[in-house]
C-alpha atoms as a PDB file:
ATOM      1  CA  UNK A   1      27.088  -2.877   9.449  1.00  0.00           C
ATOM      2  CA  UNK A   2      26.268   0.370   8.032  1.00  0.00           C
ATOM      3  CA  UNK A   3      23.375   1.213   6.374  1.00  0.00           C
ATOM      4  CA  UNK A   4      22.522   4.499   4.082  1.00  0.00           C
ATOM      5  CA  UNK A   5      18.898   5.637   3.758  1.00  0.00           C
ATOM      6  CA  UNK A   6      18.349   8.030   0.792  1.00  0.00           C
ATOM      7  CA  UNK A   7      14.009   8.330   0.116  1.00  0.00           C
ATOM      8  CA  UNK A   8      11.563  10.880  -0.785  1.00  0.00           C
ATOM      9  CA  UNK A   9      10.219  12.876   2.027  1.00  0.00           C
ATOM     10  CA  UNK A  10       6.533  11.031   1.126  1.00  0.00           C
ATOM     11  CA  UNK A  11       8.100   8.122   3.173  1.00  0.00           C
ATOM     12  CA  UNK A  12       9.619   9.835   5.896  1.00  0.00           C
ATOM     13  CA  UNK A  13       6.686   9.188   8.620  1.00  0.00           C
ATOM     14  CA  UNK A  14       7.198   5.625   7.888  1.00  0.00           C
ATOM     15  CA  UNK A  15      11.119   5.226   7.704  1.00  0.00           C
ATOM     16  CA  UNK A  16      11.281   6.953  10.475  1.00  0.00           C
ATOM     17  CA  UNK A  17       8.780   4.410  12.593  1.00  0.00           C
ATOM     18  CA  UNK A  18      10.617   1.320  10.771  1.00  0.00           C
ATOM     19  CA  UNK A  19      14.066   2.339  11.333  1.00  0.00           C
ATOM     20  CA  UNK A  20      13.235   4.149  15.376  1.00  0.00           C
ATOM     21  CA  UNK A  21      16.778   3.225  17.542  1.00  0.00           C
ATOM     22  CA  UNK A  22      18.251   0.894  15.076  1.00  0.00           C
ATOM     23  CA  UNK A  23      21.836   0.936  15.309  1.00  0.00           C
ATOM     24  CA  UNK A  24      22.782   0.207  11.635  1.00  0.00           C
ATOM     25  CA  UNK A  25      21.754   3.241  10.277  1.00  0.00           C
ATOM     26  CA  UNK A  26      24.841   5.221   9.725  1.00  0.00           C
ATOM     27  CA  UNK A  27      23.370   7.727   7.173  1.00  0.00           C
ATOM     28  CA  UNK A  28      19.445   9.045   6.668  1.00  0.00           C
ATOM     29  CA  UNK A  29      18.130  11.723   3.722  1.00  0.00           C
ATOM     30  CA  UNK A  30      14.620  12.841   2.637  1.00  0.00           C
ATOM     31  CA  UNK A  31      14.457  14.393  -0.350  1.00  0.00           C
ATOM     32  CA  UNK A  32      11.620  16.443  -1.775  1.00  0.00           C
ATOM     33  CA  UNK A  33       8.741  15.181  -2.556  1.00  0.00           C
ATOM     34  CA  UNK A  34       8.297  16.623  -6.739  1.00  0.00           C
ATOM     35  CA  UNK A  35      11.409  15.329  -7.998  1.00  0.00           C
ATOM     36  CA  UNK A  36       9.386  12.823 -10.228  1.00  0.00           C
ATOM     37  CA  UNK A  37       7.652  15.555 -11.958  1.00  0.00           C
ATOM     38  CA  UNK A  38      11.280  15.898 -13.363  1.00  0.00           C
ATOM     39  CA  UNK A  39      12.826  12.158 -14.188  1.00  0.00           C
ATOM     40  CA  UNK A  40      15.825  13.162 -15.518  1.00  0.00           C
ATOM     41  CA  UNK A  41      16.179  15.284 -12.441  1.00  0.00           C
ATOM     42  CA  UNK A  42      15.371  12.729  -9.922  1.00  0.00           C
ATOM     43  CA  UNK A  43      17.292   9.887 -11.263  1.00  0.00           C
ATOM     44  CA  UNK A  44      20.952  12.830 -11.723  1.00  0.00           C
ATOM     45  CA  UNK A  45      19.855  13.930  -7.544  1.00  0.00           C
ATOM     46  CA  UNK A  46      19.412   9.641  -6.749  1.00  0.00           C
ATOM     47  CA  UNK A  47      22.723   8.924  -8.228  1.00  0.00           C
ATOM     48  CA  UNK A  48      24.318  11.779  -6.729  1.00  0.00           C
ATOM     49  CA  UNK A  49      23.064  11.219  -3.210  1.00  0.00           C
ATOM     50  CA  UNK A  50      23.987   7.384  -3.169  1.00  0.00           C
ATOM     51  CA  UNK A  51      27.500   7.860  -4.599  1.00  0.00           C
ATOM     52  CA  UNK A  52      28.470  10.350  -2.214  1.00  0.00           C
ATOM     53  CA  UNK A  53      27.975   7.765   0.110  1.00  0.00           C
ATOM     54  CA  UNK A  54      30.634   5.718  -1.302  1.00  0.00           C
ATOM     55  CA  UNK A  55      32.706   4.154   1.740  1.00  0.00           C
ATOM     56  CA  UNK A  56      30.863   5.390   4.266  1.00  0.00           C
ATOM     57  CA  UNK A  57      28.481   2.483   4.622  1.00  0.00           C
ATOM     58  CA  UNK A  58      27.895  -0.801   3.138  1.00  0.00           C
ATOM     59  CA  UNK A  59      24.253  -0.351   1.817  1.00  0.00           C
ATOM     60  CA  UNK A  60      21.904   2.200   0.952  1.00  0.00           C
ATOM     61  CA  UNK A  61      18.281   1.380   1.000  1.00  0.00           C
ATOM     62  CA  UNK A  62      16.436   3.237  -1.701  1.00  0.00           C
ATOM     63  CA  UNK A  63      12.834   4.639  -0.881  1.00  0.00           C
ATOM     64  CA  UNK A  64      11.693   5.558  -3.473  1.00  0.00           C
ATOM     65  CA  UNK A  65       8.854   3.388  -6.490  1.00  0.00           C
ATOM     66  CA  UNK A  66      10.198   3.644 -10.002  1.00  0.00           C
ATOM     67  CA  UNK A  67       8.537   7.047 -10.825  1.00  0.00           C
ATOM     68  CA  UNK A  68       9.248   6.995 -14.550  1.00  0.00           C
ATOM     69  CA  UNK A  69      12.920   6.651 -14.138  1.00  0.00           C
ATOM     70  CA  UNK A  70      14.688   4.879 -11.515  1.00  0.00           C
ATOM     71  CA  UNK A  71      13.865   1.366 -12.661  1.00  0.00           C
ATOM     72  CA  UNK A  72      17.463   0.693 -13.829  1.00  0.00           C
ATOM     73  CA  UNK A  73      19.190   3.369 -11.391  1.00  0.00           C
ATOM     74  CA  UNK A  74      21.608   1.062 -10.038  1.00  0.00           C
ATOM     75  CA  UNK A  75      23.624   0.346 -13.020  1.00  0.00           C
ATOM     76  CA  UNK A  76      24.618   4.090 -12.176  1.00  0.00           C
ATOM     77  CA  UNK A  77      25.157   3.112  -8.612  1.00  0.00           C
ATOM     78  CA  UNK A  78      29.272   2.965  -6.714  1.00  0.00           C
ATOM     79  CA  UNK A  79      27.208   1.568  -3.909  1.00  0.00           C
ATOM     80  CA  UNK A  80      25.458  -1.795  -3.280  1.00  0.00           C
ATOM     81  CA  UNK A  81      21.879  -0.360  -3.478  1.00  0.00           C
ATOM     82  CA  UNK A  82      18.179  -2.388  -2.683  1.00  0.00           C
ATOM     83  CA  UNK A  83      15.101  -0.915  -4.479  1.00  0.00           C
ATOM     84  CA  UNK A  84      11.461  -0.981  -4.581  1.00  0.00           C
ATOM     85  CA  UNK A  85       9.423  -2.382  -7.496  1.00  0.00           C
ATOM     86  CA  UNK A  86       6.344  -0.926  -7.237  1.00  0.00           C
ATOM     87  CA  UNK A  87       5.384   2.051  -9.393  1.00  0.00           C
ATOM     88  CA  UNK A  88       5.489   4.905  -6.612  1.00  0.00           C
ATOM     89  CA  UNK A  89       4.794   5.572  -3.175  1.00  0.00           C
ATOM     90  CA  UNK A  90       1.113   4.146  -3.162  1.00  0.00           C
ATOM     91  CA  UNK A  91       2.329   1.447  -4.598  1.00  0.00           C
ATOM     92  CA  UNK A  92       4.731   0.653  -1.693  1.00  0.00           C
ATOM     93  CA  UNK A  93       2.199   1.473   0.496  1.00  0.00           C
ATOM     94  CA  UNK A  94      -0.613  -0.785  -1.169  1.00  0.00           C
ATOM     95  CA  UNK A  95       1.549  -3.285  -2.896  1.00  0.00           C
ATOM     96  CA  UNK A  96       1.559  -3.866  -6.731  1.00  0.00           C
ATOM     97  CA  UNK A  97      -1.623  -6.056  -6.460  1.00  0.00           C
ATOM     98  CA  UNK A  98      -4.062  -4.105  -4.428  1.00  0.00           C
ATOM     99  CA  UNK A  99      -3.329  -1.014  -6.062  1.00  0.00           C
ATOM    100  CA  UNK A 100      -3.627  -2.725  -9.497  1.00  0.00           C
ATOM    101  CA  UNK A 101      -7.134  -3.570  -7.690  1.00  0.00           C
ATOM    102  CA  UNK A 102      -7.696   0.096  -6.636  1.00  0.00           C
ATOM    103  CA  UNK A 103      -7.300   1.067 -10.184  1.00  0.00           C
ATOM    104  CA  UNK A 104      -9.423  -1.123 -11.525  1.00  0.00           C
ATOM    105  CA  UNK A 105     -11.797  -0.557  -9.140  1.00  0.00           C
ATOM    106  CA  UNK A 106     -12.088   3.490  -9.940  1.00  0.00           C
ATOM    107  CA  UNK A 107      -9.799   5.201 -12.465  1.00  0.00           C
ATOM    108  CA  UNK A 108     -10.314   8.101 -11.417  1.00  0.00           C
ATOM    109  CA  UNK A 109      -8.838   8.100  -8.251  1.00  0.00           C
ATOM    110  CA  UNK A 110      -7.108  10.490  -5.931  1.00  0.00           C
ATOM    111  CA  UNK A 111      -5.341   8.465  -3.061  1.00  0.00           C
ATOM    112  CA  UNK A 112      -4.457   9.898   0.050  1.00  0.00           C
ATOM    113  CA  UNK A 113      -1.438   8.311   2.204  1.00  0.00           C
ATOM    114  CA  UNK A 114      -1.114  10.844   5.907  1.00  0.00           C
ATOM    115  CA  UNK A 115       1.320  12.849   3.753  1.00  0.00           C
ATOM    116  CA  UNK A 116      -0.220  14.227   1.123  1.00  0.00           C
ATOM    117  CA  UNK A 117      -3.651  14.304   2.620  1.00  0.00           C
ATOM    118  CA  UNK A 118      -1.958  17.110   4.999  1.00  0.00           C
ATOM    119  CA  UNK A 119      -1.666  18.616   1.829  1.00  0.00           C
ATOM    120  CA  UNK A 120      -5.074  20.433   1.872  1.00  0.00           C
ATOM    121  CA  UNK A 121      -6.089  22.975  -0.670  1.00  0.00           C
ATOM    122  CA  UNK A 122      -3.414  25.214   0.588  1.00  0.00           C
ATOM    123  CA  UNK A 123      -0.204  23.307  -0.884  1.00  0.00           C
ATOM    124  CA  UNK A 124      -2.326  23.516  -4.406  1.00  0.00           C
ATOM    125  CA  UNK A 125      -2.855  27.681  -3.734  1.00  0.00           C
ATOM    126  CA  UNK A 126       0.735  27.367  -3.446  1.00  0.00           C
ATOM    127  CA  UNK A 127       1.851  25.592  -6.515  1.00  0.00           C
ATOM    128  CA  UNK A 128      -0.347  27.954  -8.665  1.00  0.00           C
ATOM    129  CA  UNK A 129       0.821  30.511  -7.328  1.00  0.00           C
ATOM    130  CA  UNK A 130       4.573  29.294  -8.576  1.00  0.00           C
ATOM    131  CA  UNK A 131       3.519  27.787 -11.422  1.00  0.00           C
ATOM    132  CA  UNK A 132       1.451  30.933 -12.843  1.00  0.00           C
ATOM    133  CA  UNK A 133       2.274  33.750 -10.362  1.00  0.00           C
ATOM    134  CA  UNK A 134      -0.553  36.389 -12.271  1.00  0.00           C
ATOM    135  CA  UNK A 135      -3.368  34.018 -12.404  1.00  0.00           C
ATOM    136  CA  UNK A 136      -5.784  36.456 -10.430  1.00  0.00           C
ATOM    137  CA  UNK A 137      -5.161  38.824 -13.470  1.00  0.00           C
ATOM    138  CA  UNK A 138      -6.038  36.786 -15.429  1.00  0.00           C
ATOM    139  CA  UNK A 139      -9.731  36.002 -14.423  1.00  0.00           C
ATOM    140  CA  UNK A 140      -8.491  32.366 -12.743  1.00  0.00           C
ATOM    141  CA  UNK A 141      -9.000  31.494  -9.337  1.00  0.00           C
ATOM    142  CA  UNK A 142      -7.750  28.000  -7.746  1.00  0.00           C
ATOM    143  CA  UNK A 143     -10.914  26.657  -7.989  1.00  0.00           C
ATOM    144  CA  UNK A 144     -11.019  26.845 -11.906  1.00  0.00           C
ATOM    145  CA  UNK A 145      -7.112  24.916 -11.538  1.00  0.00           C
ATOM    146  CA  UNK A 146      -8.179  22.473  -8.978  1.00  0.00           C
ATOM    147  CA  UNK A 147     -10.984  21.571 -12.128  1.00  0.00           C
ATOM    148  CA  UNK A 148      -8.411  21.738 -14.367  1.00  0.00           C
ATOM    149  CA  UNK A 149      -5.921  19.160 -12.276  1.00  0.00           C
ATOM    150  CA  UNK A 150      -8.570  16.828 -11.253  1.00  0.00           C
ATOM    151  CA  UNK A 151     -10.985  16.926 -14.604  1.00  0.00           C
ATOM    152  CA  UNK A 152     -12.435  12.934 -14.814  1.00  0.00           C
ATOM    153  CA  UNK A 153     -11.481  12.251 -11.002  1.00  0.00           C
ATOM    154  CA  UNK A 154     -14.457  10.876  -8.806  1.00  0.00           C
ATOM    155  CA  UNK A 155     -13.232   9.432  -5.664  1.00  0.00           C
ATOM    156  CA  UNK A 156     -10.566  10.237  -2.998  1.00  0.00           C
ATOM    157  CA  UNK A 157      -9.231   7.554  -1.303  1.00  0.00           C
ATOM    158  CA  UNK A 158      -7.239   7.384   2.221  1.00  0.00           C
ATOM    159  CA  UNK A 159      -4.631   4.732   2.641  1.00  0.00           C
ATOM    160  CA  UNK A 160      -4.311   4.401   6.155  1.00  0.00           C
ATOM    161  CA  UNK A 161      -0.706   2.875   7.074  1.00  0.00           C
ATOM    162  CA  UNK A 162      -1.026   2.961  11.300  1.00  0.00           C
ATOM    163  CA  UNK A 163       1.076   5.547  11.875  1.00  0.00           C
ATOM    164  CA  UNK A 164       0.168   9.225  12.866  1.00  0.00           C
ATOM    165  CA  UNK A 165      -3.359  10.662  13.861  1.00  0.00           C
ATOM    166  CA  UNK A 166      -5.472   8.810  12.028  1.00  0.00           C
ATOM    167  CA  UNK A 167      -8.148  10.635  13.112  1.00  0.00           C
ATOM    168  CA  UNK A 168      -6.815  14.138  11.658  1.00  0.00           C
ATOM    169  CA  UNK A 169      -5.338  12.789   8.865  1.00  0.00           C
ATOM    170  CA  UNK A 170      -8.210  11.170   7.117  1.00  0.00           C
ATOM    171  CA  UNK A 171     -10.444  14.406   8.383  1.00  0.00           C
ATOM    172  CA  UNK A 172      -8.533  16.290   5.972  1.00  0.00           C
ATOM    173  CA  UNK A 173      -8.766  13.568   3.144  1.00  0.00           C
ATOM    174  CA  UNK A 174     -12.373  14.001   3.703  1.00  0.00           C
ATOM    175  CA  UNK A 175     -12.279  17.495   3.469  1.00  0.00           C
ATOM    176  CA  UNK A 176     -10.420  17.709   0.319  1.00  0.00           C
ATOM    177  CA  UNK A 177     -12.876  15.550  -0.835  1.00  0.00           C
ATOM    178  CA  UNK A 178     -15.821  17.892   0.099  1.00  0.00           C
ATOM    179  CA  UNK A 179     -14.188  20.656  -1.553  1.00  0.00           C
ATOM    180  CA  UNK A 180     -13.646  18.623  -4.954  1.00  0.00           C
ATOM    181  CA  UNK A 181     -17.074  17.233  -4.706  1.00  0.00           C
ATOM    182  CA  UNK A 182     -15.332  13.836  -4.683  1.00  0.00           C
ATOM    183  CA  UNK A 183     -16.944  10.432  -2.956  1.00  0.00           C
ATOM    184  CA  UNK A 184     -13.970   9.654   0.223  1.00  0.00           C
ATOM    185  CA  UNK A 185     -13.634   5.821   0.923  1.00  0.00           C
ATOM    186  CA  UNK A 186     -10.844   4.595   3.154  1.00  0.00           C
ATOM    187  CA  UNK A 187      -8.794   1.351   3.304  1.00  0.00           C
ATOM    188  CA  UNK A 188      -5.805  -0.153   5.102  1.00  0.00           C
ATOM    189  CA  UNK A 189      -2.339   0.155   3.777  1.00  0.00           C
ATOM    190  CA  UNK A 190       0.926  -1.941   4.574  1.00  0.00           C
ATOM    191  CA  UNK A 191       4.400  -1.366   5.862  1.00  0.00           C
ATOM    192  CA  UNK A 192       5.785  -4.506   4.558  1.00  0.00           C
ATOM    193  CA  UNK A 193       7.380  -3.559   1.317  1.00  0.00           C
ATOM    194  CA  UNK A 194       9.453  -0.824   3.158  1.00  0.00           C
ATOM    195  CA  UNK A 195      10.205  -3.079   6.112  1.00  0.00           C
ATOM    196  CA  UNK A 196      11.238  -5.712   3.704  1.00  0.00           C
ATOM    197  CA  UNK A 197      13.011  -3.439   1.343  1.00  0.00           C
ATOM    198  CA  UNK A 198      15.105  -2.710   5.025  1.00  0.00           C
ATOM    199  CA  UNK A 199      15.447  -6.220   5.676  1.00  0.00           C
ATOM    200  CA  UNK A 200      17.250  -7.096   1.723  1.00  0.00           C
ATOM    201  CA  UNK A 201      19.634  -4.025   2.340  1.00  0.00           C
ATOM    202  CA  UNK A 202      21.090  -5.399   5.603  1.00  0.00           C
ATOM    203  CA  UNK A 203      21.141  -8.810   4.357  1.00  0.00           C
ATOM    204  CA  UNK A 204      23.750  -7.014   1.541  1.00  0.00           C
ATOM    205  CA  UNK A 205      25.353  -5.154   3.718  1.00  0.00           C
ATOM    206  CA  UNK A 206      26.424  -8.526   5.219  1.00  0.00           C
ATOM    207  CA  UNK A 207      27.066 -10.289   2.132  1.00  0.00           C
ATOM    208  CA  UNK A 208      29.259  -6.907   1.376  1.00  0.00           C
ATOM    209  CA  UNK A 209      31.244  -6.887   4.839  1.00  0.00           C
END
């Protein structure tokens, strides 16, 4: 069978592990992370993506939550598509019910997979910058838009999924949490929605072939 992988980057550590030397994987994209600050955008690049796929494998697994507007993407679909039903990529990587729990648990929360706590202060220094290139000028500094972005926010929390250095990776969760003066707790994550999401695209590849 053949097997088509279009998912945000956010997964890509993951995927990657999941999908290591598997021989029914005919086609694999990542695309970048932000999309779902755009829906409309995300949803015309999904569709685009998939359908250029069109006879060149029997499946294409679809990494990414629902993110405001893929819920009913595959009415749009020319190829036999699975998707997730969680919310977003914490979602998937908590599952529907503990992160329902998480939120309960603190509203205010910032949660930290490997991916984005690599992120650091840096990427944010970055996006102001492209987001409001003469800030300095005007009297702002990132600390006053870090304030701005994470105003009623009291914990960070780092979703550990067994892949990568855990070590570094929840070091810098911790230190993004310093900086924002934020408590850091840590919890396991799961694989499973992304292995099974894997596992109902081959079985309809099958039913397909």
């Amino acid at each position: 069978m053949r097997i088509g992988i279009i998912a945000c980057e956010t997964f890509k550590m993951e995927l990657d592990h999941i999908l290591v030397d598997d021989p029914d994987i005919a086609y694999k994209e990542y695309l970048e992370f932000g999309l779902h600050e755009w829906p409309d955008d995300l949803k015309k690049a999904v569709i685009e993506r998939v359908n250029s796929l069109e006879g060149k494998v029997d499946a294409v697994f679809l990494g990414y939550g629902i993110c405001n507007s893929l819920k009913d993407v595959t009415s749009s679909l020319k190829v036999p598509t699975v998707t997730l039903a969680e919310d977003d990529c914490i979602g998937v990587l908590l599952t529907t019910d503990e992160y329902n729990k998480e939120r309960k648990k603190c509203a205010g929360t910032m949660y930290h997979t490997p991916y984005f706590a690599d992120f650091g202060v840096e990427w944010y220094e970055r996006e102001l910058r492209k987001r409001m290139p003469n800030y300095e000028e005007l009297g702002l500094d990132l600390d006053w838009y870090l304030d701005q972005l994470f105003n009623g926010y009291s914990r960070v929390l780092y979703i550990d999924d067994g892949l990568g250095d855990k070590e570094t990776c929840e070091g810098h969760s911790k230190e993004f949490a310093d900086h924002m003066k934020l408590r850091h707790e840590s919890r396991k994550g799961t694989l499973i929605m992304l292995e099974s999401g894997i596992a109902r695209t081959k079985e309809l590849a099958r039913s397909n072939s």
